[in-house]
Protein backbone atom coordinates (compact mmCIF):
# COMPACT_ATOMS: atom_id res chain seq x y z
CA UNK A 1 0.00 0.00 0.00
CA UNK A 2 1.25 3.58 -1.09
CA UNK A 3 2.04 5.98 1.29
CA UNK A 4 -0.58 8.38 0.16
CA UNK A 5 -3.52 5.49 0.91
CA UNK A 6 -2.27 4.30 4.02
CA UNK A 7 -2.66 8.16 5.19
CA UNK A 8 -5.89 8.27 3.52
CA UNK A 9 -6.78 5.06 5.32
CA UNK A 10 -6.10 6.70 8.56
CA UNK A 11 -8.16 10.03 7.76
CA UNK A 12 -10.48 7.49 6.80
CA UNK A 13 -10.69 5.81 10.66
CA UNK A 14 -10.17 8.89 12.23
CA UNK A 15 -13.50 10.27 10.32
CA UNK A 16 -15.64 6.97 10.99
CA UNK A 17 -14.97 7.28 14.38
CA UNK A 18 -15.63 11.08 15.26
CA UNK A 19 -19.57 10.76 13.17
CA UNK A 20 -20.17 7.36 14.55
CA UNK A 21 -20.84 7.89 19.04
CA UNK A 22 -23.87 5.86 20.50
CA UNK A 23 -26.47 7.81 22.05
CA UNK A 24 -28.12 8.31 25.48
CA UNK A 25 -30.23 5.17 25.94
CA UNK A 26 -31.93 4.61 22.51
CA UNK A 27 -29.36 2.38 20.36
CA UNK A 28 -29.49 5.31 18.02
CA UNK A 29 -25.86 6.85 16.68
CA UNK A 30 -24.74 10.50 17.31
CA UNK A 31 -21.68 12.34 16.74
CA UNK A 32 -20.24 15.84 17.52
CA UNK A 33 -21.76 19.46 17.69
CA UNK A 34 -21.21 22.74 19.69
CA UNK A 35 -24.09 24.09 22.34
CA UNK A 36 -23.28 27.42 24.02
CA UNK A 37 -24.66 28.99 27.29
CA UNK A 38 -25.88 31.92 25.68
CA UNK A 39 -29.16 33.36 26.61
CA UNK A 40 -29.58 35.69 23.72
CA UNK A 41 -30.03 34.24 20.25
CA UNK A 42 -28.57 35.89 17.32
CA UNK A 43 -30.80 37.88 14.96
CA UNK A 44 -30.81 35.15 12.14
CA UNK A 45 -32.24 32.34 14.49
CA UNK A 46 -35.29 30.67 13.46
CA UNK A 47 -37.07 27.36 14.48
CA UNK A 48 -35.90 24.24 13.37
CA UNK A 49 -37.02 22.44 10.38
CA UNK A 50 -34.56 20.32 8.94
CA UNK A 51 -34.20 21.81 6.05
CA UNK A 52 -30.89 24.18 3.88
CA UNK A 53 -31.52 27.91 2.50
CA UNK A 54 -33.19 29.98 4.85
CA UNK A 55 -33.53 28.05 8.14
CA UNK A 56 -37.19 26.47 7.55
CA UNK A 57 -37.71 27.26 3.55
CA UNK A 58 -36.94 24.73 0.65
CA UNK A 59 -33.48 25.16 -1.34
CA UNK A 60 -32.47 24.08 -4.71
CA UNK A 61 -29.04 23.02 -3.88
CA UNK A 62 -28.32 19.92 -4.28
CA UNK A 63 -26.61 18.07 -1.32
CA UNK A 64 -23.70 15.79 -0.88
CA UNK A 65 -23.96 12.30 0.26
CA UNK A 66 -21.97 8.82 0.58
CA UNK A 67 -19.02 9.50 3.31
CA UNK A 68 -16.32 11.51 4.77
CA UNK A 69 -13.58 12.49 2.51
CA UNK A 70 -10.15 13.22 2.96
CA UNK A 71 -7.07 13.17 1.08
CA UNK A 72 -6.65 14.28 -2.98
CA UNK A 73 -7.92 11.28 -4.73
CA UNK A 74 -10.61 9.55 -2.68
CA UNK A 75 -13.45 11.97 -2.57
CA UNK A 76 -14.38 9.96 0.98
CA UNK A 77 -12.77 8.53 3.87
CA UNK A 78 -15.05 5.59 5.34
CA UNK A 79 -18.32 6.16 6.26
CA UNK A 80 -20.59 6.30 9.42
CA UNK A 81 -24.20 5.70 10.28
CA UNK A 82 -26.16 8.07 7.88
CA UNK A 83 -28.21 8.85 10.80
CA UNK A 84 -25.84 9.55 12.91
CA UNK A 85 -26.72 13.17 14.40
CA UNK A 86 -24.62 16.25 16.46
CA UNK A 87 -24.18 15.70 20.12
CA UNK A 88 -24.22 19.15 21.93
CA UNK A 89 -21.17 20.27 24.00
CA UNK A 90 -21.19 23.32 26.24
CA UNK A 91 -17.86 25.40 26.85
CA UNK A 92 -15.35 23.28 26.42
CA UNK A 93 -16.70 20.00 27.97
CA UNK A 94 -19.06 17.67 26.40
CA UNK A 95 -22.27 16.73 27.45
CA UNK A 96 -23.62 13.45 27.31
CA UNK A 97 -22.43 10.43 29.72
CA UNK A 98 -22.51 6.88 27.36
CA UNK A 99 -18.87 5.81 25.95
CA UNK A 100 -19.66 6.30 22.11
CA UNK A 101 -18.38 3.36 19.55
CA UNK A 102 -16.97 3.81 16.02
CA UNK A 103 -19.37 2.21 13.22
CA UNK A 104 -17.30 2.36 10.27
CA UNK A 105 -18.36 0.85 6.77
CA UNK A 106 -16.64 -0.50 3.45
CA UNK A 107 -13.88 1.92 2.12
CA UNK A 108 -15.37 4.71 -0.13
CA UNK A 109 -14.54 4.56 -4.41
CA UNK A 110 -12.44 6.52 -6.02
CA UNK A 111 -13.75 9.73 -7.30
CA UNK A 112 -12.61 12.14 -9.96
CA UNK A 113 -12.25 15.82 -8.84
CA UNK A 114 -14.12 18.16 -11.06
CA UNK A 115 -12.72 21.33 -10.39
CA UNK A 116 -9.69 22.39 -8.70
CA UNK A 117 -7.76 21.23 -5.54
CA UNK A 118 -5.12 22.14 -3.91
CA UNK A 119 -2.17 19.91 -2.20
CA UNK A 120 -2.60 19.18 1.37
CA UNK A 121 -1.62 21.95 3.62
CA UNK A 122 -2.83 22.74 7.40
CA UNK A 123 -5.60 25.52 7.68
CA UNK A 124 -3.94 28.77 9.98
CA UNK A 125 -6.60 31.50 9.64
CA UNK A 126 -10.26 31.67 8.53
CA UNK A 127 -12.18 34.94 7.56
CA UNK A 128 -15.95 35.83 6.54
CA UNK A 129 -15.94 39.38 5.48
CA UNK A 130 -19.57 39.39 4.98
CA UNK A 131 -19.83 38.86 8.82
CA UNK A 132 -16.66 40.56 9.73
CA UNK A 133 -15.34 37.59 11.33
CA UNK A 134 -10.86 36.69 11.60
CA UNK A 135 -10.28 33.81 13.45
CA UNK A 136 -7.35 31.66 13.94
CA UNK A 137 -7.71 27.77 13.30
CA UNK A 138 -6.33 25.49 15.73
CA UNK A 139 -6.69 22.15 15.73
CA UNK A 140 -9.48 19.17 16.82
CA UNK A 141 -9.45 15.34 17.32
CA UNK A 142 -11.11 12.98 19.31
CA UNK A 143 -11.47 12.70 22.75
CA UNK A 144 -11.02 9.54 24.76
CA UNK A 145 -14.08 9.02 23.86
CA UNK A 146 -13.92 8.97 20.41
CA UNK A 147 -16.23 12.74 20.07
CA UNK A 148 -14.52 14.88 18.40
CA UNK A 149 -12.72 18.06 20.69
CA UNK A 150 -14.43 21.71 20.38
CA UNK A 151 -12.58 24.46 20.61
CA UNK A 152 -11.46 26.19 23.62
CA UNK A 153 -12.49 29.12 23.96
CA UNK A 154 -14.78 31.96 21.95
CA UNK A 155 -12.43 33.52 19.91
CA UNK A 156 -10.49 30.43 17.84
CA UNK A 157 -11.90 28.34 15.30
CA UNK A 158 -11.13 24.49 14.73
CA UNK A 159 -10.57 22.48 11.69
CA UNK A 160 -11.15 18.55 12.35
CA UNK A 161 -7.56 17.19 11.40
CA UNK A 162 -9.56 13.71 10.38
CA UNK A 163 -10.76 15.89 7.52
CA UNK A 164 -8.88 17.63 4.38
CA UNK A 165 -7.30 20.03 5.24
CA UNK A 166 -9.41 23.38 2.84
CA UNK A 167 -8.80 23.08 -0.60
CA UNK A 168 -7.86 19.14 -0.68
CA UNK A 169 -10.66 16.71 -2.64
CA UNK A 170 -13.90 16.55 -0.40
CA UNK A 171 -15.46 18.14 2.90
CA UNK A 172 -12.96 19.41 5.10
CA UNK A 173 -14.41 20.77 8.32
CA UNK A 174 -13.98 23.62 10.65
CA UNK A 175 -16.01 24.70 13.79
CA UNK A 176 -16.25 26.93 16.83
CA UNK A 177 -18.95 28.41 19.13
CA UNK A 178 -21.76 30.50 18.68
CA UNK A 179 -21.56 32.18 22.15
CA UNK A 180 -18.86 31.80 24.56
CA UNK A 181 -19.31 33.03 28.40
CA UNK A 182 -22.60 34.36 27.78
CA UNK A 183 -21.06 36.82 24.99
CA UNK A 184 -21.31 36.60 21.09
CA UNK A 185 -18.39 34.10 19.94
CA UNK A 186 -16.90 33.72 16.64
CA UNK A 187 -19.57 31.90 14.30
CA UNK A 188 -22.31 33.93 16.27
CA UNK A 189 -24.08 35.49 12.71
CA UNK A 190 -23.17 32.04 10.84
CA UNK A 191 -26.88 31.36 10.08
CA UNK A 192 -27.14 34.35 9.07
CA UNK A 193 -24.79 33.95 5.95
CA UNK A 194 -26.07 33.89 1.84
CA UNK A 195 -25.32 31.97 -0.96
CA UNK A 196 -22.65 33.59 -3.11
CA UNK A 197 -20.54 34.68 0.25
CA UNK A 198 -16.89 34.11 0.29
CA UNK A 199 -15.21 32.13 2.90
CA UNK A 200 -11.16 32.50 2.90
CA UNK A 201 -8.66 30.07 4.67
CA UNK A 202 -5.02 31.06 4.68
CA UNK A 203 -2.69 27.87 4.96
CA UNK A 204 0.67 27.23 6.24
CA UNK A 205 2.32 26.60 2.60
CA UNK A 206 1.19 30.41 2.30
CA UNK A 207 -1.57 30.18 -0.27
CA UNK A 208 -5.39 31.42 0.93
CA UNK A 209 -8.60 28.54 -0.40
CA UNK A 210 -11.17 30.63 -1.61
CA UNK A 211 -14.72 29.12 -1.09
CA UNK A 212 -18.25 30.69 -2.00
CA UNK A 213 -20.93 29.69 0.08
CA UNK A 214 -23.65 27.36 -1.63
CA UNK A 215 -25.87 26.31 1.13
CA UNK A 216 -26.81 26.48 4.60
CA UNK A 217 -28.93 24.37 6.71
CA UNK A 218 -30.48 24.41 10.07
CA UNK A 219 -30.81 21.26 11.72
CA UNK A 220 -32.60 19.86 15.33
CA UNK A 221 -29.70 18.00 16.90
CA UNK A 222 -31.30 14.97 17.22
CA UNK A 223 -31.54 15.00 13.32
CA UNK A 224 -28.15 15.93 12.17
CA UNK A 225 -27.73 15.36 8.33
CA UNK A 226 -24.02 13.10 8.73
CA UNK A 227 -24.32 12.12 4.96
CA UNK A 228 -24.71 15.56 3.62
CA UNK A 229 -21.86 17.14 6.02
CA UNK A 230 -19.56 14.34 5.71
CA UNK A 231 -20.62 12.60 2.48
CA UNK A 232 -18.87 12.06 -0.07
CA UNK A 233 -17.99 15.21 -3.33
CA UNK A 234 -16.27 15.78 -6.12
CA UNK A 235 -14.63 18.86 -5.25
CA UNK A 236 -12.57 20.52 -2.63
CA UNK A 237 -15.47 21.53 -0.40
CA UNK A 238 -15.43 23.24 3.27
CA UNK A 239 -18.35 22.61 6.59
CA UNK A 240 -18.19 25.28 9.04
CA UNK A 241 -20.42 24.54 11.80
CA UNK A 242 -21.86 25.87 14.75
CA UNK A 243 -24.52 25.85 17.24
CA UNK A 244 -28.20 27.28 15.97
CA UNK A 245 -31.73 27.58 17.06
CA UNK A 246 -33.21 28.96 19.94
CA UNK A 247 -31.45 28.53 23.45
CA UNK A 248 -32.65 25.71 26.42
CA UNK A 249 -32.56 27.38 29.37
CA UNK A 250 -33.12 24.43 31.38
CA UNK A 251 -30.42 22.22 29.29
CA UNK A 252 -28.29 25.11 29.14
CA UNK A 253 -27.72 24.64 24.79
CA UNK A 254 -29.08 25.86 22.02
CA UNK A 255 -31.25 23.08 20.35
CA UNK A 256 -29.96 23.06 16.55
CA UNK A 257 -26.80 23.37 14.38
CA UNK A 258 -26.06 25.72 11.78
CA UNK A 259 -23.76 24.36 8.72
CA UNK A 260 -22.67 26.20 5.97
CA UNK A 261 -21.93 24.14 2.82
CA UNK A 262 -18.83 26.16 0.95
CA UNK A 263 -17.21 24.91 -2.90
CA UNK A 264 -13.51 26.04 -4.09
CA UNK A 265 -13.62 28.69 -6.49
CA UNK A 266 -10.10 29.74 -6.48
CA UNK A 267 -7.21 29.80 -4.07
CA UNK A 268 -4.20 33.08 -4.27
């Protein structure tokens, strides 16, 4: 085995394992997500309805599926219960008590990029103009547990190093909080982006992935869409995800999480 597919066979694992943690007492599979302790919701919130574009209203874009992808040739990197949803973590502790279990499946084809990608390179900054946001990317793997680690406080983002890395062939996948110590925190306004909006991530070989934003989706945490955030593409695409939806005072989290599904368009 090459090199280049025994690393791919790692990112594979590492994937399968961080979308694939048993749930609370129903049998049912759940993975990661972010819940804040914030009291105040952002201006963009709306109720939950499982649905992209809009937080509630139908959208035309079409949404990836199959597995987790990592590396430049694969387009996916094993795959984990489809239904497998977002667990909620508050601060920088997760919530939740039951030891999860990895569920991983057959290894995913090959699949031909269609656009560009760019050689693997660790993520180092990510900024939103449209929301004003400059964040520095750290990084995130599993707990003990197998869930995957959140970031640390409200300012820093973190990109999941069992995904590409932004710009490589498939979903690569960066996170932080929505609120942090009762304050606004760094993806606070993330519902609140459009299609067409441009996401940039500098990289430590010096370039800067250029994404535009094609979707975003609102999703009850019990019903988090694995397939279409993990699944597999044929292009270099980017998740950023947060918490969403209106805040539990008695759980102390916000019931939903926000995605944002971005595509390459160019890289400088």
């Amino acid at each position: 085995m090459s090199k280049h597919a025994t690393d791919r066979s790692r990112r594979a694992t590492g994937v399968a394992a961080a979308v694939a943690a048993l749930t609370l007492g129903g049998g049912g599979l759940v993975a990661y997500g972010l819940s804040q302790q914030e009291t105040r919701d952002p201006a963009w919130v709306a109720s939950s309805g499982g649905s992209h574009e809009g937080h509630g209203m139908s959208s035309s874009a079409a949404e990836p599926s199959g597995s987790s992808t990592s590396g430049s040739s694969s387009g996916s990197a094993g795959s984990a219960d489809p239904h497998a949803g977002h667990m909620g973590m508050g601060g920088s502790s997760s919530s939740g008590s039951s030891s999860p279990t990895a569920s991983q499946k057959p290894a995913a084809r090959y699949v031909r990029p269609s656009g560009e990608t760019l050689a693997r390179s660790q993520p180092t900054k990510v900024r939103i103009p449209s929301l004003d946001v400059s964040s520095t990317i750290g990084e995130l793997g599993l707990q003990q547990d197998k869930r995957m680690e959140v970031p640390q406080d409200g300012t820093s983002t973190g990109w999941y190093t069992g995904s590409p890395t932004p710009g490589e062939l498939g979903p690569s996948v960066l996170a932080a909080h929505v609120t942090w110590d009762k304050k606004p925190a760094v993806f606070f306004d993330l519902g609140a982006m459009k299609k067409g909006q441009k996401i940039e991530v500098d990289r430590k070989d010096g370039t800067t992935a250029i994404f535009s934003v094609e979707d975003v989706g609102q999703y009850p945490k019990s019903d988090f869409p694995t397939d279409d955030v993990y699944g597999t593409v044929d292009h270099a695409a980017l998740r950023l995800i947060t918490c969403g939806g209106f805040f539990d005072g008695e759980t102390g989290h916000h019931v939903d999480n926000v995605v944002v599904y971005a595509k390459l368009v160019g890289s400088r």
